[in-house]
Protein backbone atom coordinates (compact mmCIF):
# COMPACT_ATOMS: atom_id res chain seq x y z
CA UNK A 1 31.15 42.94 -9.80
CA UNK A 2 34.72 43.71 -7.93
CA UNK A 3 38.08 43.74 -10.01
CA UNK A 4 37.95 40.10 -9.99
CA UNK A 5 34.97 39.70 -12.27
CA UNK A 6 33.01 37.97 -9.30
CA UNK A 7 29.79 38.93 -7.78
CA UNK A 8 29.79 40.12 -4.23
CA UNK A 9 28.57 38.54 -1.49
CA UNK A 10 28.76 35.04 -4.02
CA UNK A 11 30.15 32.65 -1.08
CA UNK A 12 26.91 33.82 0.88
CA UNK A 13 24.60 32.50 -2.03
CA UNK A 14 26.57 29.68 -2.24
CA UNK A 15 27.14 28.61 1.10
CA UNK A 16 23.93 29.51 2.49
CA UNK A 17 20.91 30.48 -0.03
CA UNK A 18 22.07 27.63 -2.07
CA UNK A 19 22.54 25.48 0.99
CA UNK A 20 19.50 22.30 0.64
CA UNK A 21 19.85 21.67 4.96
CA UNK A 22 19.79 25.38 5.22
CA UNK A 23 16.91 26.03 3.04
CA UNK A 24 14.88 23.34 4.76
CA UNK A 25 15.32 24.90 8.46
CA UNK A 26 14.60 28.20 6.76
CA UNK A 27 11.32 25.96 5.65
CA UNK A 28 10.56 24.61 8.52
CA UNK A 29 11.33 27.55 10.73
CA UNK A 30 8.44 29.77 8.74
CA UNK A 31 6.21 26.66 9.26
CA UNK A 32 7.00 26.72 13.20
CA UNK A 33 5.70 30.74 12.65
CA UNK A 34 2.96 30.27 10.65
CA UNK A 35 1.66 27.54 13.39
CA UNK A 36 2.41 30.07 16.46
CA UNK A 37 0.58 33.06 14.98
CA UNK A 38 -2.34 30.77 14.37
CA UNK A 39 -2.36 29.70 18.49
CA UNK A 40 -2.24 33.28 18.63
CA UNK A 41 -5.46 34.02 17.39
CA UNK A 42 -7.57 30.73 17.75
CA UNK A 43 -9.99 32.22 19.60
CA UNK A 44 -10.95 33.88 15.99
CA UNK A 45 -11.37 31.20 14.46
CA UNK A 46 -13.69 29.22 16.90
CA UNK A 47 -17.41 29.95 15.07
CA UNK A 48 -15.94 27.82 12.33
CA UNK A 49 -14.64 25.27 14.46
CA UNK A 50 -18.02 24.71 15.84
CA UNK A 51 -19.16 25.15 12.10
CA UNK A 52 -17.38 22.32 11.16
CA UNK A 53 -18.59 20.09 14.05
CA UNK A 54 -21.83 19.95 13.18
CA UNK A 55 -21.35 19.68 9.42
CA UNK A 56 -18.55 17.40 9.37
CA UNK A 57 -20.11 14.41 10.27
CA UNK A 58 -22.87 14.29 7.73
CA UNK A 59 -20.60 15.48 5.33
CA UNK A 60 -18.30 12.36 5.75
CA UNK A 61 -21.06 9.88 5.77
CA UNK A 62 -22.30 11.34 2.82
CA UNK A 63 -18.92 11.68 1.45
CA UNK A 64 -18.11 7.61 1.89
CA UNK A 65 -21.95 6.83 0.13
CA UNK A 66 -20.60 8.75 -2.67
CA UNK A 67 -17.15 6.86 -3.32
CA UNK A 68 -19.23 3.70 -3.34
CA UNK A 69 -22.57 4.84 -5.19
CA UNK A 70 -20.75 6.84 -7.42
CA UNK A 71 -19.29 4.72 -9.96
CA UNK A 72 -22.47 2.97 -10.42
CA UNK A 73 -23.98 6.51 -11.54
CA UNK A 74 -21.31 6.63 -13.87
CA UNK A 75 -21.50 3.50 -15.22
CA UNK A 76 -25.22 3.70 -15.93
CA UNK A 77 -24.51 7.28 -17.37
CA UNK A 78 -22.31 5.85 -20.02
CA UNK A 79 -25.01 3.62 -20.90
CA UNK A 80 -27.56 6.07 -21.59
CA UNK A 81 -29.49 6.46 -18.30
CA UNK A 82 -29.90 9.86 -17.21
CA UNK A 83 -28.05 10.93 -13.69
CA UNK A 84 -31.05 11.66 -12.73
CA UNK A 85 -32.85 8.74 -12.82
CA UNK A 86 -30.01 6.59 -11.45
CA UNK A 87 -29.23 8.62 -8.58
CA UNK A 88 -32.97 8.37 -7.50
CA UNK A 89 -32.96 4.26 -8.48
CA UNK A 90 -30.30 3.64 -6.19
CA UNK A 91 -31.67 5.76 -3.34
CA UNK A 92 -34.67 3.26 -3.74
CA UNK A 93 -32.25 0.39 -3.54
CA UNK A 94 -30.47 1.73 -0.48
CA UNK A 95 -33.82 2.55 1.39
CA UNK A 96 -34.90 -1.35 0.90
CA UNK A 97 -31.56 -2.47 2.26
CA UNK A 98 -32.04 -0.06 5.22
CA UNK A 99 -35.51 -1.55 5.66
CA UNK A 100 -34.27 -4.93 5.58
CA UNK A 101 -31.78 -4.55 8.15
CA UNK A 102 -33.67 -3.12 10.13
CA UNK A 103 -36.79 -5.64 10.03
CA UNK A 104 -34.35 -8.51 9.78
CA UNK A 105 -30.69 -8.28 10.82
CA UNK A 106 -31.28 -5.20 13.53
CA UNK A 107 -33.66 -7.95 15.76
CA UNK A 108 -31.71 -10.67 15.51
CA UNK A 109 -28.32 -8.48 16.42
CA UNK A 110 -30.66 -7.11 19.39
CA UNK A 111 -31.69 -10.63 20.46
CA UNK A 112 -28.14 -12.07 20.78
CA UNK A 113 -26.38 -8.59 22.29
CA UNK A 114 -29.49 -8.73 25.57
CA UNK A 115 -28.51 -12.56 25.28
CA UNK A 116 -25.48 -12.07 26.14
CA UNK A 117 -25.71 -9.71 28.71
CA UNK A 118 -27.82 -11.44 30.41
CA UNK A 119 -25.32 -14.49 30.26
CA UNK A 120 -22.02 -12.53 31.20
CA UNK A 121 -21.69 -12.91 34.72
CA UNK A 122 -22.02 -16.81 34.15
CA UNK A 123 -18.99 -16.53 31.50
CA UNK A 124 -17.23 -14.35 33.79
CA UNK A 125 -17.49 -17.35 36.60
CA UNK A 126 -16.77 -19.63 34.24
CA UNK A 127 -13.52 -18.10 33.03
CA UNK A 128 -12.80 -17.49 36.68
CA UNK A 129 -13.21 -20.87 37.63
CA UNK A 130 -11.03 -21.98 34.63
CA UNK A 131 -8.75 -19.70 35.88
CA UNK A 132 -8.52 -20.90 39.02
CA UNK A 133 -7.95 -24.40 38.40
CA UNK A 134 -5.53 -23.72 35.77
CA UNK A 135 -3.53 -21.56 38.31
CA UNK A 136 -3.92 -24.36 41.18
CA UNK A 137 -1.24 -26.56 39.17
CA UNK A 138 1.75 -27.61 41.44
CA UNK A 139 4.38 -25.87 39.06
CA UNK A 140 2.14 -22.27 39.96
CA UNK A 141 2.33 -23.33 44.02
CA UNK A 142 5.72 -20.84 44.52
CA UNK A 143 3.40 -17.79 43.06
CA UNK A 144 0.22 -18.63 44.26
CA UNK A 145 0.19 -15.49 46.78
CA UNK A 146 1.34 -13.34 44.00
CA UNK A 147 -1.13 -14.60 41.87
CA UNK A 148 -3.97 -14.36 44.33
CA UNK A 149 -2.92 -10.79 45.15
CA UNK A 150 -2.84 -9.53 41.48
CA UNK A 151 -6.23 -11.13 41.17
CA UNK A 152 -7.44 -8.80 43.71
CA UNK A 153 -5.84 -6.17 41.96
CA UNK A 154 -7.68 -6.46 38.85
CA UNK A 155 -11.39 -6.69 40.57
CA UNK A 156 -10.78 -4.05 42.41
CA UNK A 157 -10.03 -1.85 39.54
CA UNK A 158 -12.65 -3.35 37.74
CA UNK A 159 -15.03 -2.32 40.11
CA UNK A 160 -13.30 0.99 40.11
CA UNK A 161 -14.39 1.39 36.89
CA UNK A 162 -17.95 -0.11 37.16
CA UNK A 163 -18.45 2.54 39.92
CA UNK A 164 -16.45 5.71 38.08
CA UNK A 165 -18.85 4.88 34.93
CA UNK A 166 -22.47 4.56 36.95
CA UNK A 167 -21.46 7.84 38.95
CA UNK A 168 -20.76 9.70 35.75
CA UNK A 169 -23.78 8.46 34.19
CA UNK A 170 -26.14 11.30 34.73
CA UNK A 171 -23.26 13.73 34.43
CA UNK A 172 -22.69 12.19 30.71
CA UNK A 173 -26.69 12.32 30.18
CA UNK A 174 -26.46 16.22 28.41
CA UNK A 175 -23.46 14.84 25.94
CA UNK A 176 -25.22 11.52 25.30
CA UNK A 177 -28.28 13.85 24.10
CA UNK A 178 -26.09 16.23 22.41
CA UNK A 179 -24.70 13.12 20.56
CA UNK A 180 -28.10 12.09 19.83
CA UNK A 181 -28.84 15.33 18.25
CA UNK A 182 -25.66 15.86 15.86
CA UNK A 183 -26.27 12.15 14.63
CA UNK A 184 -30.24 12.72 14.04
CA UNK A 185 -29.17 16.26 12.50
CA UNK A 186 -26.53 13.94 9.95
CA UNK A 187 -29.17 11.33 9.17
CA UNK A 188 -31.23 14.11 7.86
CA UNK A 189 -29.19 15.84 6.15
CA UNK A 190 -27.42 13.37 4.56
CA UNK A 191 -29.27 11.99 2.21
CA UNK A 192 -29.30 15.53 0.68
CA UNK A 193 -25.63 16.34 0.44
CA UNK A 194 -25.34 13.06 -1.26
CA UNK A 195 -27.81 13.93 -3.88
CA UNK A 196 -26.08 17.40 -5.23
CA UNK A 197 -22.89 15.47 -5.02
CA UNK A 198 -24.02 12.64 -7.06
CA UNK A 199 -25.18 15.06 -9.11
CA UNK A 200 -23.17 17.67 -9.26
CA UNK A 201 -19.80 16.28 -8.25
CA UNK A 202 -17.94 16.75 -11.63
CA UNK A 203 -18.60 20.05 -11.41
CA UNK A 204 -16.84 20.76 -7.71
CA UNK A 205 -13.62 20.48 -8.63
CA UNK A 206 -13.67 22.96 -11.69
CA UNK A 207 -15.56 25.57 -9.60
CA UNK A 208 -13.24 26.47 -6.96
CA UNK A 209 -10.32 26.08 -8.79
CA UNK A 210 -11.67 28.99 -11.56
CA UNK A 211 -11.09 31.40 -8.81
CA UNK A 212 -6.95 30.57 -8.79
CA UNK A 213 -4.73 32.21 -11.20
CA UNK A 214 -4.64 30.99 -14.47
CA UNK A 215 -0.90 29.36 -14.04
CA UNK A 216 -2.73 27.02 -11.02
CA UNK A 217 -5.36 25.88 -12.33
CA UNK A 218 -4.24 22.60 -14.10
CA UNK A 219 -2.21 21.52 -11.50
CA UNK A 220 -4.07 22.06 -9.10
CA UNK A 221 -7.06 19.74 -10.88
CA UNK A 222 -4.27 16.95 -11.31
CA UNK A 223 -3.69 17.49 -7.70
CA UNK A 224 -7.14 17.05 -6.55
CA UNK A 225 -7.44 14.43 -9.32
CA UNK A 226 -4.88 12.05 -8.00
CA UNK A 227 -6.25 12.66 -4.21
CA UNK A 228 -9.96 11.49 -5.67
CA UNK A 229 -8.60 8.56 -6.87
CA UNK A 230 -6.76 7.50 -3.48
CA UNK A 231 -9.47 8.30 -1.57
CA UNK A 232 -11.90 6.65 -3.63
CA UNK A 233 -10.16 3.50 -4.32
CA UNK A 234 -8.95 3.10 -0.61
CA UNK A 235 -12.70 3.54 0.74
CA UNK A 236 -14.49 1.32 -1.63
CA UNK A 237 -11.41 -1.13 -1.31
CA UNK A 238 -11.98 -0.85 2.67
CA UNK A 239 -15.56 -1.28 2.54
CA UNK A 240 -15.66 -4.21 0.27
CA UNK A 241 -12.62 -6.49 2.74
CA UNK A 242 -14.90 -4.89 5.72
CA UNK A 243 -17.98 -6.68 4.31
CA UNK A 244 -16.39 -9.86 2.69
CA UNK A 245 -14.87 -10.12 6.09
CA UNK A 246 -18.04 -10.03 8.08
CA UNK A 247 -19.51 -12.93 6.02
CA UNK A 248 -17.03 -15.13 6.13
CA UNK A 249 -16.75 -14.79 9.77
CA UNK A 250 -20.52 -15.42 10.20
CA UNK A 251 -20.60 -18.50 8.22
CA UNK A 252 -17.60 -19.70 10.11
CA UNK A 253 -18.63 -19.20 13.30
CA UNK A 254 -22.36 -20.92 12.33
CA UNK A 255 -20.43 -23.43 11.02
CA UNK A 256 -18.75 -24.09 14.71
CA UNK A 257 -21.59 -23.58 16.51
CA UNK A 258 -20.61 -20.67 18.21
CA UNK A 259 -22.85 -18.57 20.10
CA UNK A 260 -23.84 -14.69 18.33
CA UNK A 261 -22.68 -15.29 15.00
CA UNK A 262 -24.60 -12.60 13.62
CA UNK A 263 -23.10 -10.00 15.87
CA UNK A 264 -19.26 -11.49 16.04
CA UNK A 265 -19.25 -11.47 12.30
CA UNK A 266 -21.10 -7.39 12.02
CA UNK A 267 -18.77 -6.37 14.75
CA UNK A 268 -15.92 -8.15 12.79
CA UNK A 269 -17.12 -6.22 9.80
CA UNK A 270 -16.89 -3.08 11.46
CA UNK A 271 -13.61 -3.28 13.24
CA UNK A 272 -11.62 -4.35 9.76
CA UNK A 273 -12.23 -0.61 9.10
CA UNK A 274 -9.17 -0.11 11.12
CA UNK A 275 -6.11 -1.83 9.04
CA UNK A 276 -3.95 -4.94 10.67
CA UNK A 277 -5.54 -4.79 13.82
CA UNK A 278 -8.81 -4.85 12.88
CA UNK A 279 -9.60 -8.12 12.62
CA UNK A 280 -7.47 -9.25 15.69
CA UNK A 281 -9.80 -7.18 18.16
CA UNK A 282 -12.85 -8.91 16.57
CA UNK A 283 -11.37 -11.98 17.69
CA UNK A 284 -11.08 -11.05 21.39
CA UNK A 285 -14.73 -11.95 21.95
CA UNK A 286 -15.03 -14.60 19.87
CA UNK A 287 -11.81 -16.18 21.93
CA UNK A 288 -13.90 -15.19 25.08
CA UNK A 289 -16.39 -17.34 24.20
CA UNK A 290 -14.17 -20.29 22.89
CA UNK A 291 -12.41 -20.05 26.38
CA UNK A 292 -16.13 -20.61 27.66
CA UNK A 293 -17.23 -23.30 25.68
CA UNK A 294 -14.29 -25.31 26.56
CA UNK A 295 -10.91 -26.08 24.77
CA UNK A 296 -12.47 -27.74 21.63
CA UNK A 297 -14.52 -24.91 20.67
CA UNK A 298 -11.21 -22.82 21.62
CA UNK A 299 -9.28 -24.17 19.16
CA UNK A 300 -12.56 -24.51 16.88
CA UNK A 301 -12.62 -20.39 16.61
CA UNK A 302 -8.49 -20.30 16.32
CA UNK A 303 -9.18 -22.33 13.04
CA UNK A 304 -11.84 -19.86 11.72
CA UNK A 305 -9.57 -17.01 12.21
CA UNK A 306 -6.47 -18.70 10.58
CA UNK A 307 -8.58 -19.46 7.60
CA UNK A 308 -10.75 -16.07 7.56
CA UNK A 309 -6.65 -14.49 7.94
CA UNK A 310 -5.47 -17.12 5.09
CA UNK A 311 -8.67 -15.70 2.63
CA UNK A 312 -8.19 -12.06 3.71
CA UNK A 313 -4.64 -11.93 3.37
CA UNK A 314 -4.01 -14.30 -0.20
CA UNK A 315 -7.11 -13.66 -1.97
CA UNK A 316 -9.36 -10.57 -0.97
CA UNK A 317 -7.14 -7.67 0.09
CA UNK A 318 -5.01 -8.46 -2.82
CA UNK A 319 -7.71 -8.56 -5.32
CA UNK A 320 -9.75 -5.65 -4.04
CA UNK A 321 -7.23 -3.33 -2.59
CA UNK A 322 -3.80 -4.09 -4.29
CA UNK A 323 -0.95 -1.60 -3.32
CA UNK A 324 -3.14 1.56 -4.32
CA UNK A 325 -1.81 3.45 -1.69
CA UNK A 326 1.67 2.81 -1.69
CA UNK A 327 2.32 3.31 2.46
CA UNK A 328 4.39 1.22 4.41
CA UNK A 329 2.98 -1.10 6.94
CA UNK A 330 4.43 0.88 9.63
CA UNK A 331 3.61 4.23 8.89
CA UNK A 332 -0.07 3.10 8.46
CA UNK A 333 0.56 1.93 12.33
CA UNK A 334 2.11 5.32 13.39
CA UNK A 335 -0.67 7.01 11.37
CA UNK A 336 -3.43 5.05 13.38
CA UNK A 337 -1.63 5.55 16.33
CA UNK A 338 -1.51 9.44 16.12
CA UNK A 339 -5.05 9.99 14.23
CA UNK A 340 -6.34 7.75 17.28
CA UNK A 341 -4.97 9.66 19.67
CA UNK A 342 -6.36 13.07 18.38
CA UNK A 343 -9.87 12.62 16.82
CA UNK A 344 -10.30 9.48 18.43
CA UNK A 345 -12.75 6.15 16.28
CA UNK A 346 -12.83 8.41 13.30
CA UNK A 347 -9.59 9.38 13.24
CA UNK A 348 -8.52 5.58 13.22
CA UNK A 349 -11.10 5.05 10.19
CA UNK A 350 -10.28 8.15 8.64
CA UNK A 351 -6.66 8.36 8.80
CA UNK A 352 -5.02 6.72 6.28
CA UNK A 353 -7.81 8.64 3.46
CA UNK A 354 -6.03 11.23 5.07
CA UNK A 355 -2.60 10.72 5.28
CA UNK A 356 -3.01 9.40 1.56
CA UNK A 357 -4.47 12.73 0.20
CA UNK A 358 -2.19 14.86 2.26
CA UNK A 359 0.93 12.21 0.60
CA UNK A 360 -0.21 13.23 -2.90
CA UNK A 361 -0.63 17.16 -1.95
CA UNK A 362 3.04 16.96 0.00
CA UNK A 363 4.73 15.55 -2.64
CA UNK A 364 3.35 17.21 -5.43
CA UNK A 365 4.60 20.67 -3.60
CA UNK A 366 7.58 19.34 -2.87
CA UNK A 367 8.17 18.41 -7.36
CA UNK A 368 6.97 21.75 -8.10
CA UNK A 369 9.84 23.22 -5.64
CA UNK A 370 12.96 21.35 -6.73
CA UNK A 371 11.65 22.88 -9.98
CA UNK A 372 11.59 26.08 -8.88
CA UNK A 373 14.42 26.24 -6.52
CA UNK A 374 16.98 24.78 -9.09
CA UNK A 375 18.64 22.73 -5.64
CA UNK A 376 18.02 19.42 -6.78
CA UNK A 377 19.51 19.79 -9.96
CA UNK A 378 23.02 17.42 -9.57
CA UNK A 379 20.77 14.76 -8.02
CA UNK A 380 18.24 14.39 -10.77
CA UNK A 381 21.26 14.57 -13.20
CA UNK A 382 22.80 12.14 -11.23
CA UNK A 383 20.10 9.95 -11.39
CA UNK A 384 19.79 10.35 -15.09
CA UNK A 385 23.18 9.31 -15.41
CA UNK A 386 22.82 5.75 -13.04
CA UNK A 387 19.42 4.81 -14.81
CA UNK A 388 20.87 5.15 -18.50
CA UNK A 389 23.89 3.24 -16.85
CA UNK A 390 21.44 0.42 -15.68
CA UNK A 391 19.89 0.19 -19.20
């Protein structure tokens, strides 16, 4: 201390260590290093890279199967049964479904998609023709050039593309094989990673957080805890929309008469994976065939997707989902935006598991560092202070 009674170098700590902007660039800066001395030295890590390409995706097939088999292993569990035993009952159950889809749902799917394209370049005159006449109107006469030339436009890229894909065909044969492969190499092994995590799944958790120091441990189980349950309640949640969605649009569609049914509604079911704009894709060919079938049929499949909407968005997402996951609407967009853009269909499926999991983990660092760091005391007192004001 100087003759003062004051500790040198005090304004520093106070102006700059204590600092919360300046501690966050210091944070952010030692990020920014961390990230650049791992570009450094990718090329080390690349065997596990191409480790975790061919594990990853029957990991996270078997990892979905276990959110939604899971609690039923539990549930027989507390009644008695052994783990055992119910693991291998439902892998009996799920094998008949599989056979049943595929003696029964697979054809008829099959039937209507060579149906169809055997029938598109009739719907494509049709709409064309539609097209045309609707375009011939007096009130489109001042932009019928423009109209005409924009027309060409759009063939001629379409062609573009027709040609681009049938020349890269055989180029694309060695990846379509490759695919082929990693997907036969996930069906098979599958089924078994499933099994030891049935199984074994408690027991995860506890094991690789014995090796942290003793301090860690119980946090870090809450931690994983709390991710678990978004995960698992978002995926089941998902899943159960995905499929409630898919029937009602197959019995609305039968209902109307329109054509493929069956697939509309499975491919309906599938896209709902992605939120909000799930179900609006599934609707662009089912509108494609309403705009062939004529106006009444048109409007026919508008009403189906109003109502299927109406259900969705009043009764089943709100009973089976809820607001588990607490994310805005738009950051769920800008999350499916980005995830699309770098890992592509499974990083639209995936992303908001992800972003969830990686919400709890962010936040429950950044509670354990206004602890630690002591620079958020005056706002939590401050906040004491308003909510005992409140009350």
């Amino acid at each position: 201390m100087d003759k003062k009674g004051k500790r040198p170098f005090s304004w520093f700590g106070k102006w700059f260590l204590d600092n919360k902007f300046v501690t966050g660039l210091l944070i952010v800066l030692l990020i920014l290093l961390i990230i650049n001395l791992f570009t450094k030295v990718s090329y080390l890590f690349f065997p596990v890279w191409q480790f975790l390409a061919i594990v990853s995706l029957p990991i996270i097939l078997a990892g979905i199967l276990f959110y939604l088999m899971n609690p039923v292993v539990n549930f027989f569990e507390r009644k008695g049964v052994k783990r055992y035993y119910s693991i291998i009952g439902l892998f009996i159950l799920v094998a008949g479904l599989i056979a049943w889809g595929v003696i029964v749902i697979i054809p008829a799917i099959r039937e209507q998609v060579t149906t169809f394209a055997e029938r598109l370049p009739g719907y494509i005159g049709t709409v064309q023709a539609g097209l045309a006449n609707f375009f011939s109107a007096p009130i489109f006469d001042k932009v019928q050039d423009q109209i005409a030339v924009s027309g060409e436009r759009i063939m001629s890229s379409i062609t573009g593309v027709v040609q681009n894909i049938s020349t890269t065909t055989f180029q694309s044969i060695g990846n379509f094989f490759g695919a082929v492969a990693s997907i036969f190499i996930a069906i098979v092994t599958m089924p078994v990673i499933l099994f030891y995590l049935l199984k074994d799944g408690k027991k995860l958790a506890p094991y690789f957080v014995q090796f942290l120091p003793t301090k860690m441990r119980q946090p870090t189980l809450r931690v994983l805890r709390e991710m678990n349950q978004q995960v698992s309640s978002y995926i089941r949640g998902q899943l159960a929309v995905a499929f409630a969605v898919a029937i009602l649009f197959m019995i609305g569609f039968s209902i109307i008469g329109l054509d493929y049914a069956i697939t509309l509604g499975v491919v309906a079911g599938f896209l709902n994976l992605i939120p909000y704009i799930g179900s609006f894709l599934a609707m662009i060919p089912a509108i494609f065939l309403g705009i062939v079938g004529g106006s009444v049929l048109l409007i026919k499949v508008i009403i189906v997707f109003a109502v299927e909407q109406m259900i969705e968005g009043r009764l089943i997402s709100p009973l089976v989902l809820g607001n588990q996951l607490a994310v805005h609407p738009v950051t769920i967009l800008f999350v499916l935006l980005t995830a699309g853009k770098l890992f592509g269909f499974f990083g639209v499926v995936l992303g908001v598991p992800a972003y969830a999991a990686l919400k709890v983990v962010v936040t429950n660092v950044f509670n354990w560092y206004k602890t630690v760091s002591g620079l958020y005391t005056e706002d939590e007192e401050s906040q004491s202070m308003t909510n005992k004001k409140n009350k």
